[in-house]
Protein backbone atom coordinates (compact mmCIF):
# COMPACT_ATOMS: atom_id res chain seq x y z
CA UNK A 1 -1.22 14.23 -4.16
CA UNK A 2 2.02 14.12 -6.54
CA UNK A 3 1.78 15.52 -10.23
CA UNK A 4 4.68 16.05 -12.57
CA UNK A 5 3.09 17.03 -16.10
CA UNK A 6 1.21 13.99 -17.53
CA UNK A 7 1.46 11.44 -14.21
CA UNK A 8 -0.33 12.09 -11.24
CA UNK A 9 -1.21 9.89 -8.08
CA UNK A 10 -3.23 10.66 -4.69
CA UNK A 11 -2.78 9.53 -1.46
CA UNK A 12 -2.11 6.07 -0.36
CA UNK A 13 -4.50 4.65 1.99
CA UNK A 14 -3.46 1.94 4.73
CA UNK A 15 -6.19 -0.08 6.25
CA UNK A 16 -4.88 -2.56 9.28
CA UNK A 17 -7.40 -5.31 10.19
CA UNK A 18 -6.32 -7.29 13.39
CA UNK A 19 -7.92 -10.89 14.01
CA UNK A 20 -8.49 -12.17 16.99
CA UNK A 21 -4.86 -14.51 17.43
CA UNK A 22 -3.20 -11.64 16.31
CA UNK A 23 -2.64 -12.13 12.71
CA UNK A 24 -3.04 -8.60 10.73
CA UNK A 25 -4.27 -8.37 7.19
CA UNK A 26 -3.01 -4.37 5.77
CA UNK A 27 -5.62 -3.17 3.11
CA UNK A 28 -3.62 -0.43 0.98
CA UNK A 29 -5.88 1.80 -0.86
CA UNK A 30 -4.84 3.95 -3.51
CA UNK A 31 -6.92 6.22 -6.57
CA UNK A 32 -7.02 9.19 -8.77
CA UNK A 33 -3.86 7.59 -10.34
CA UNK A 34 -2.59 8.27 -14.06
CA UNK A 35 -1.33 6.23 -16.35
CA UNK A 36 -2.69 2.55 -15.06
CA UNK A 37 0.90 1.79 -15.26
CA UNK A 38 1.08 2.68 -11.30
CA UNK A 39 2.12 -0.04 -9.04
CA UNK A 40 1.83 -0.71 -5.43
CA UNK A 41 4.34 -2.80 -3.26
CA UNK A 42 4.97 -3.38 0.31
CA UNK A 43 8.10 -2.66 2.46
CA UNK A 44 8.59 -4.28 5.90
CA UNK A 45 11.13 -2.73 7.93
CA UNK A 46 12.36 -0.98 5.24
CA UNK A 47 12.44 -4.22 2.77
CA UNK A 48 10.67 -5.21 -0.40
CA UNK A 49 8.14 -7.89 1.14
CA UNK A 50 6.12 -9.84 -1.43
CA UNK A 51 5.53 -12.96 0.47
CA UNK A 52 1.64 -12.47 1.71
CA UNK A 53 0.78 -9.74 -0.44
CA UNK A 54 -1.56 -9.75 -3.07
CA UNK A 55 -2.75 -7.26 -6.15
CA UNK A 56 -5.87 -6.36 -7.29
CA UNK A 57 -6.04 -5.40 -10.90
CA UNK A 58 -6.40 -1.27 -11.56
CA UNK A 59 -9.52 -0.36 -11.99
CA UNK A 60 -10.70 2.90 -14.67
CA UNK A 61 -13.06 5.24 -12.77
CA UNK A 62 -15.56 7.20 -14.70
CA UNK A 63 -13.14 10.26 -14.44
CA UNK A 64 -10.32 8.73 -16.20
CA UNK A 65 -8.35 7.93 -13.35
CA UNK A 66 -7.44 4.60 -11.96
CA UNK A 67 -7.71 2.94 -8.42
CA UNK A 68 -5.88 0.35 -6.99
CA UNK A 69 -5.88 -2.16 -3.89
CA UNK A 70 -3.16 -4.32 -2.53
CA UNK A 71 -3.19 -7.00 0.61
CA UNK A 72 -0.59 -7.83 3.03
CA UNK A 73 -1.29 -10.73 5.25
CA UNK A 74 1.39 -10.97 8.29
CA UNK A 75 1.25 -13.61 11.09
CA UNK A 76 1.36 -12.16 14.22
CA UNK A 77 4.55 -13.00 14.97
CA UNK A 78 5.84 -10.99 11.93
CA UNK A 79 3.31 -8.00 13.43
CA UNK A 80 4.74 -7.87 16.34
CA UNK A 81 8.33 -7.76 15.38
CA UNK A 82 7.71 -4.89 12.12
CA UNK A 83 8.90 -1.38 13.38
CA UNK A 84 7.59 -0.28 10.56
CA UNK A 85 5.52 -1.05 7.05
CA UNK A 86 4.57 0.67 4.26
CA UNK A 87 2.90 0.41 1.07
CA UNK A 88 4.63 2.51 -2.17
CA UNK A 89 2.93 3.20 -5.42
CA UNK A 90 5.62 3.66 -8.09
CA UNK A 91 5.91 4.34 -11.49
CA UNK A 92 9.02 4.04 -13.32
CA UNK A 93 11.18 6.96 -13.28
CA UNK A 94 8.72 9.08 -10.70
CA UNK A 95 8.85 9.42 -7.19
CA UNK A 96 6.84 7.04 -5.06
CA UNK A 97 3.93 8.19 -3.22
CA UNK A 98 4.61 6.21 0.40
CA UNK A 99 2.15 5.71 3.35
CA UNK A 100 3.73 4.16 6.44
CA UNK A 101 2.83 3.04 10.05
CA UNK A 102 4.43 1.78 12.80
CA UNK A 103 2.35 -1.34 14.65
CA UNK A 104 3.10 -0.52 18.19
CA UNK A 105 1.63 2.33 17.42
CA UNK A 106 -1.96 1.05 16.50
CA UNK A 107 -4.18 -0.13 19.21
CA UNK A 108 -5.40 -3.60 19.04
């Protein structure tokens, strides 16, 4: 959880479906987030990656708050070869709120 006076964010959430040839689809979850001016992005090995990713709109909970939900489709090639990948919520001039993995690290 990150607050500094009026913007706050919660955790970022990383969900890593794997299909069967090996292709993985990353689910990044993210909510309790104020203002709906919050973004999330990807990084792959450290790198902006927008190619396979795509953004769900925010969503306003009944508390105010807003969620959010980005997908990163890699082949599994590109899965394979990622030491690492993250997804970032940022808001201009605040610090991003990161969550990483590493994919030889997750069991198949």
């Amino acid at each position: 959880y990150t607050t500094n006076g009026k913007y706050n964010f919660y955790q970022v959430f990383i969900e890593i479906l794997i299909k069967s040839n090996g292709d993985a689809t990353l689910v990044c979850l993210s909510s309790g987030g104020f203002p709906s001016t919050w973004r999330l992005g990807w990084k792959v090995e450290g790198s902006s990656s927008s190619s396979g990713a795509s953004h769900s709109p925010e969503v306003l909970g009944t508390d105010g708050r807003y969620s959010w939900s980005s997908t990163l489709s890699l082949s599994a090639d590109q899965w394979r070869k990622a030491g690492s990948v993250s997804c970032e919520a940022s808001l201009n001039g605040q610090s991003p709120v990161t969550q990483s993995l590493e994919p030889e690290r997750c069991s198949e």
